[in-house]
C-alpha atoms as a PDB file:
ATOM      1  CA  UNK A   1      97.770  26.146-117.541  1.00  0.00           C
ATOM      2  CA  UNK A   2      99.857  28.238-115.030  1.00  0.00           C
ATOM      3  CA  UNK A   3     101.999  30.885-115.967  1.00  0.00           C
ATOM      4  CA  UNK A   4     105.321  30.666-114.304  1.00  0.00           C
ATOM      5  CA  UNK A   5     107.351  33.889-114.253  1.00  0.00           C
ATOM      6  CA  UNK A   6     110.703  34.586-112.339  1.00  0.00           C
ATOM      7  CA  UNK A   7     113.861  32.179-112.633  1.00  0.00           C
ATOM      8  CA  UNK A   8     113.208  28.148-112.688  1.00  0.00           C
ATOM      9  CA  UNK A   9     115.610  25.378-111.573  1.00  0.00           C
ATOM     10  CA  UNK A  10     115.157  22.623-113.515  1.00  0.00           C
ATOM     11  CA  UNK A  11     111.977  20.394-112.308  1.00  0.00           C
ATOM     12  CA  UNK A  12     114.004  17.363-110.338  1.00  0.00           C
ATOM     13  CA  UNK A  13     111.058  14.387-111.784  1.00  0.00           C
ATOM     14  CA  UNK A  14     112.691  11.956-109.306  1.00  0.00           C
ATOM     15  CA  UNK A  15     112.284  14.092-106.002  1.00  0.00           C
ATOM     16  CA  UNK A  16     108.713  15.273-107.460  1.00  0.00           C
ATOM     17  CA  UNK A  17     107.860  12.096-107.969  1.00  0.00           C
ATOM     18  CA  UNK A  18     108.736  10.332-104.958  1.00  0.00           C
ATOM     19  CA  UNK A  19     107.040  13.319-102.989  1.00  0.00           C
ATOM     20  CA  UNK A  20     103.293  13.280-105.391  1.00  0.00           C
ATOM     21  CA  UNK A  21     103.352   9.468-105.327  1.00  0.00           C
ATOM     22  CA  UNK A  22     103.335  10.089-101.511  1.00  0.00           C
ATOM     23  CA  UNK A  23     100.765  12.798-101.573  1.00  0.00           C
ATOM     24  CA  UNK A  24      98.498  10.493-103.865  1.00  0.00           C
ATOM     25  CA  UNK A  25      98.524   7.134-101.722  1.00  0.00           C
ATOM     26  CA  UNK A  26      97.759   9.623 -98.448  1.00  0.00           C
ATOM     27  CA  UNK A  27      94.834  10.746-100.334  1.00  0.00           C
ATOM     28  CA  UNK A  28      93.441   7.123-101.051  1.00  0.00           C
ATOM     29  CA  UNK A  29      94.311   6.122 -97.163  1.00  0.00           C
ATOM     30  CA  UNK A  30      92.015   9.548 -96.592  1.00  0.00           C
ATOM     31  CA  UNK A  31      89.013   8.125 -99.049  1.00  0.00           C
ATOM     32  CA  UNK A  32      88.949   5.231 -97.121  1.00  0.00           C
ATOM     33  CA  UNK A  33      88.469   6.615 -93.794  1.00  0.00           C
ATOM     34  CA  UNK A  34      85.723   7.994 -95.472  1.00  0.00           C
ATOM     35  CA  UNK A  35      84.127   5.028 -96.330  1.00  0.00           C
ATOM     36  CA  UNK A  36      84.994   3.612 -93.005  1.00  0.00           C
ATOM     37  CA  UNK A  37      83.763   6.167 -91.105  1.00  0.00           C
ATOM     38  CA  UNK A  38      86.970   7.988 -89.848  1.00  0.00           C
ATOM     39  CA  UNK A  39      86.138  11.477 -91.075  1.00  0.00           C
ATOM     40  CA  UNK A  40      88.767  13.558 -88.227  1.00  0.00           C
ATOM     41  CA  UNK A  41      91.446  11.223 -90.237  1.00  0.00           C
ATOM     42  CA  UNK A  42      90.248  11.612 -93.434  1.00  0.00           C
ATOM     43  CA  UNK A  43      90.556  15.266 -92.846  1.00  0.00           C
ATOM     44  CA  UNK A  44      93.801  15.237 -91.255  1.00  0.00           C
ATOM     45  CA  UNK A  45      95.475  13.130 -93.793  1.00  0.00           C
ATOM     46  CA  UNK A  46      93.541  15.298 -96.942  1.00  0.00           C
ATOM     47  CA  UNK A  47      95.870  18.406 -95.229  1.00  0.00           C
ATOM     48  CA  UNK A  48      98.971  15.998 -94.823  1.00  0.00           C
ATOM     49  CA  UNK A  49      98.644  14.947 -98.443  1.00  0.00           C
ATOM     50  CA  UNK A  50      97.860  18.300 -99.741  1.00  0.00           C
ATOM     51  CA  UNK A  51     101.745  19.471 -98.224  1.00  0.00           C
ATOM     52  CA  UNK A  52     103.662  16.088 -99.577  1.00  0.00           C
ATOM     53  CA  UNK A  53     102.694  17.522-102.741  1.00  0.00           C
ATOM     54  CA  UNK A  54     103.649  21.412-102.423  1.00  0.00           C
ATOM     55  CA  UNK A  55     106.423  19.869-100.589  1.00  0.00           C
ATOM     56  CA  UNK A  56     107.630  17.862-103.383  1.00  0.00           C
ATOM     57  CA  UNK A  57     107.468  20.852-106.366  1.00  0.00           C
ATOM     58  CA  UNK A  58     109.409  23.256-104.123  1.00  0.00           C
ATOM     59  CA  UNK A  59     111.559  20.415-103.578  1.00  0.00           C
ATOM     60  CA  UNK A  60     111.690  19.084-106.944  1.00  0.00           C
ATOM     61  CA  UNK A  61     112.437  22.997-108.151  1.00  0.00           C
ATOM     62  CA  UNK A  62     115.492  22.933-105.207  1.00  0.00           C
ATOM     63  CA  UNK A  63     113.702  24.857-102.624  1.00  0.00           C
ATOM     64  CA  UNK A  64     113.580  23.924 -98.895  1.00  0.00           C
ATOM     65  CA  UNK A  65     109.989  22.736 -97.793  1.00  0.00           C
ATOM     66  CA  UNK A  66     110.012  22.753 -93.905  1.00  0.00           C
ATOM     67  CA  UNK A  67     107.298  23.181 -91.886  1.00  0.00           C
ATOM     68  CA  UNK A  68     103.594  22.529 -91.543  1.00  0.00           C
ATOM     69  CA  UNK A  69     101.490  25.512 -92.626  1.00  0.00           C
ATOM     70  CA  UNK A  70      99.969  25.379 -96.259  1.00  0.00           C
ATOM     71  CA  UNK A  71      99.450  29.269 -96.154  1.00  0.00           C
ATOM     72  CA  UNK A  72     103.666  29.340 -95.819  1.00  0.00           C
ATOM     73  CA  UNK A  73     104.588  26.763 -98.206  1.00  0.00           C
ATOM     74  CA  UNK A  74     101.901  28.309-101.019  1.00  0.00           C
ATOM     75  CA  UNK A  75     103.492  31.652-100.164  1.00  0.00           C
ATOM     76  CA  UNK A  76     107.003  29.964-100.775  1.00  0.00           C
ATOM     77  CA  UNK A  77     105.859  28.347-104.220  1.00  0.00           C
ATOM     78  CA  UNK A  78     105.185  32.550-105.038  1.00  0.00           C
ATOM     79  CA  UNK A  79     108.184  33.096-103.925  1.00  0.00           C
ATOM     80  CA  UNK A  80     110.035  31.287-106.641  1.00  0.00           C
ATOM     81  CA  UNK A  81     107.730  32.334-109.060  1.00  0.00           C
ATOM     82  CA  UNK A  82     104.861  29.991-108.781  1.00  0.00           C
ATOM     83  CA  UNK A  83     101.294  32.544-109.613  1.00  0.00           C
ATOM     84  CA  UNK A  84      99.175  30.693-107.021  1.00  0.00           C
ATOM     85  CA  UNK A  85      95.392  31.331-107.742  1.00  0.00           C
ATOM     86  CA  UNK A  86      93.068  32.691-104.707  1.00  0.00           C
ATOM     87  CA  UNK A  87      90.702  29.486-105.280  1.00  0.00           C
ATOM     88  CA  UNK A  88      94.251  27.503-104.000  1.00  0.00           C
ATOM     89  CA  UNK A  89      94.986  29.581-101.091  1.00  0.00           C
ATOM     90  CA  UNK A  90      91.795  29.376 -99.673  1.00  0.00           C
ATOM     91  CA  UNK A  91      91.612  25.514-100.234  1.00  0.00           C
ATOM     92  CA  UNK A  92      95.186  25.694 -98.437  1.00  0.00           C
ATOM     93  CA  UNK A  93      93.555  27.719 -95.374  1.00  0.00           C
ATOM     94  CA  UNK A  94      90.598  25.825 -95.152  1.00  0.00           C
ATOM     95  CA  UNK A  95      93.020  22.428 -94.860  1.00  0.00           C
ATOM     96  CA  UNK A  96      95.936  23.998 -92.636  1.00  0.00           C
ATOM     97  CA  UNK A  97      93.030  24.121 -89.892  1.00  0.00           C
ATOM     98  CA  UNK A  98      92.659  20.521 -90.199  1.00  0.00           C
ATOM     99  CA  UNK A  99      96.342  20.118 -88.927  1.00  0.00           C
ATOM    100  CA  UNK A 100      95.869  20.120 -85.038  1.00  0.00           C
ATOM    101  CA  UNK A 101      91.912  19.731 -84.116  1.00  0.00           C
ATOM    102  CA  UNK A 102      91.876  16.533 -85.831  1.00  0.00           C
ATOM    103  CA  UNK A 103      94.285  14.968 -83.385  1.00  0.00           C
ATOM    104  CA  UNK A 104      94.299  16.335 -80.263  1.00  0.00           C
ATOM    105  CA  UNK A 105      91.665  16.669 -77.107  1.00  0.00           C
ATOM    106  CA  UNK A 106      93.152  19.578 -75.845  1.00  0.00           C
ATOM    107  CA  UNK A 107      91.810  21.468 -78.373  1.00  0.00           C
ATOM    108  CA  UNK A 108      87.670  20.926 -77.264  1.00  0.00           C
ATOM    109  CA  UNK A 109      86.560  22.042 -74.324  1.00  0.00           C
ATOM    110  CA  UNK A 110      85.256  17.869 -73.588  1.00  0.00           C
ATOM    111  CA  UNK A 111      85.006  14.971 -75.540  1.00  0.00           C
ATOM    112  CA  UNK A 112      87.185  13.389 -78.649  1.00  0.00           C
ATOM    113  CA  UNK A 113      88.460  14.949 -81.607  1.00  0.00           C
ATOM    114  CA  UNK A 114      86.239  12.232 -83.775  1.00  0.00           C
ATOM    115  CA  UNK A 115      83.234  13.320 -82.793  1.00  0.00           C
ATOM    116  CA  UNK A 116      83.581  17.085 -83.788  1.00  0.00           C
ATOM    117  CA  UNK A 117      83.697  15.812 -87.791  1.00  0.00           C
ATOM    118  CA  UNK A 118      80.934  14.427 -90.178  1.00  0.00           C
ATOM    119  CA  UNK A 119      81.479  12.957 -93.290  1.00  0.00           C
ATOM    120  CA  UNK A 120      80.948  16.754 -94.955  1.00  0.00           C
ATOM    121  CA  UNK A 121      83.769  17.736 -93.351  1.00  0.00           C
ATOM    122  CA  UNK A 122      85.344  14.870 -94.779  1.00  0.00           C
ATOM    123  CA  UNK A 123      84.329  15.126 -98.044  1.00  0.00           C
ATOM    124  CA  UNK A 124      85.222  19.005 -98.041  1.00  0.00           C
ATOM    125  CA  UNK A 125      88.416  17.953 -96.936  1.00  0.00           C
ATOM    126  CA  UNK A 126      88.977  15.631-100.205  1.00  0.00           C
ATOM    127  CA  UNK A 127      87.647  18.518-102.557  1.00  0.00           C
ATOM    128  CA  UNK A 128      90.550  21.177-101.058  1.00  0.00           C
ATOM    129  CA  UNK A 129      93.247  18.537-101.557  1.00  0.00           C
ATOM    130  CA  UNK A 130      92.039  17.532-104.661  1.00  0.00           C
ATOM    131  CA  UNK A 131      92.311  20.989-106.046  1.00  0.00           C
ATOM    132  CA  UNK A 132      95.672  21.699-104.564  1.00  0.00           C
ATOM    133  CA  UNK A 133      97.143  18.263-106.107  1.00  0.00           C
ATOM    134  CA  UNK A 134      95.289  19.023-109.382  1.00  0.00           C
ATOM    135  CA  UNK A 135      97.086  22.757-109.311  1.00  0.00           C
ATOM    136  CA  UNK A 136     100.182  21.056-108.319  1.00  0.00           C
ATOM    137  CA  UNK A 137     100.378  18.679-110.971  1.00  0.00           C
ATOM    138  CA  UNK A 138      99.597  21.447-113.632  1.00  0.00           C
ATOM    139  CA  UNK A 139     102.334  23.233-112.546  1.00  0.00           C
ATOM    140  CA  UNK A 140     105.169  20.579-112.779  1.00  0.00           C
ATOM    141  CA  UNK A 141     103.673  19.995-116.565  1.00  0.00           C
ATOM    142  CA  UNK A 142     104.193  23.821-116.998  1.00  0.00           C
ATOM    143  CA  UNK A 143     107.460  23.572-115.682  1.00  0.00           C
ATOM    144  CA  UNK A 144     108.162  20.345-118.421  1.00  0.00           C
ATOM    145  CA  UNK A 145     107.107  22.215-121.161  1.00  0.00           C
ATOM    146  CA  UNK A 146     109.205  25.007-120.084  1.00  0.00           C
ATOM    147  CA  UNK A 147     112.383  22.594-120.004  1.00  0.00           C
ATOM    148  CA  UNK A 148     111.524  21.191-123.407  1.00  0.00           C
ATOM    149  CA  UNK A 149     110.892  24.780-124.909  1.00  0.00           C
ATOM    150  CA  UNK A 150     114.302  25.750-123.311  1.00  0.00           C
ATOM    151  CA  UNK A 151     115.746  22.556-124.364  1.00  0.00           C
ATOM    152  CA  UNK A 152     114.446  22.566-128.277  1.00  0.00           C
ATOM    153  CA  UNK A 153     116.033  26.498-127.787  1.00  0.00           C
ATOM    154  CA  UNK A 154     119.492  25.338-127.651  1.00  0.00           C
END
């Protein structure tokens, strides 16, 4: 389970909540463009699901979450104290390049963004998110057993 260290607000369930519940029904939307073939999407919305859900802890923990790079909003989950492991950051990287190539044209010298992606780019994608929601979730249950320790304390 993760260690946390440094102050903690209270975990806000409602605001976390809201925020994962987002992050999870991305992540479906993105296994279905799998299936259907849409594996630029499926990419895309693996990275947009993957920051609903660090979004929603440093939310849920009373933190701003602005922005759009996973490498920043990992670094601010450290910053309150969050010990993010290496295998996280580097499934953080390997999404926050999915954020603009998916999308846009500019970005190739010719043709479409769809036909730069294969369904292993897809499915590496899902795997990166997947860890990142898994290490998300583990944290909030750290930070509810912290509450209730703190709690049974008083």
């Amino acid at each position: 389970m993760e260690k946390l260290r440094g102050r903690w607000a209270l975990l806000d369930e409602s605001e976390f909540g809201r925020w994962f519940r987002q992050a999870e029904q991305t992540l479906r939307s993105a296994e279905n463009d799998v299936s259907g073939g849409f594996w630029n999407w499926a990419c895309f919305k693996a990275e947009q699901a993957t920051q609903f859900a660090v979004k929603g802890l440093l939310r849920a923990f009373g933190e701003p979450a602005f922005g759009n790079s996973l490498t920043q909003l990992l670094a601010d989950l450290e910053n309150v104290g969050v010990t993010v492991p290496e295998s996280v950051k580097i499934a953080g990287r390997e999404l926050e390049r999915q954020y603009i190539p998916t999308r846009y044209a500019y970005v190739f010298p010719s043709g479409s963004p769809y036909e730069f992606y294969g369904v292993q780019d897809a499915q590496a994608a899902l795997a990166a998110c997947q860890t990142i929601l898994k290490f998300i979730q583990g944290v909030a249950e750290c930070a509810r057993s912290f509450e209730a320790q703190e709690g049974s304390a008083s």
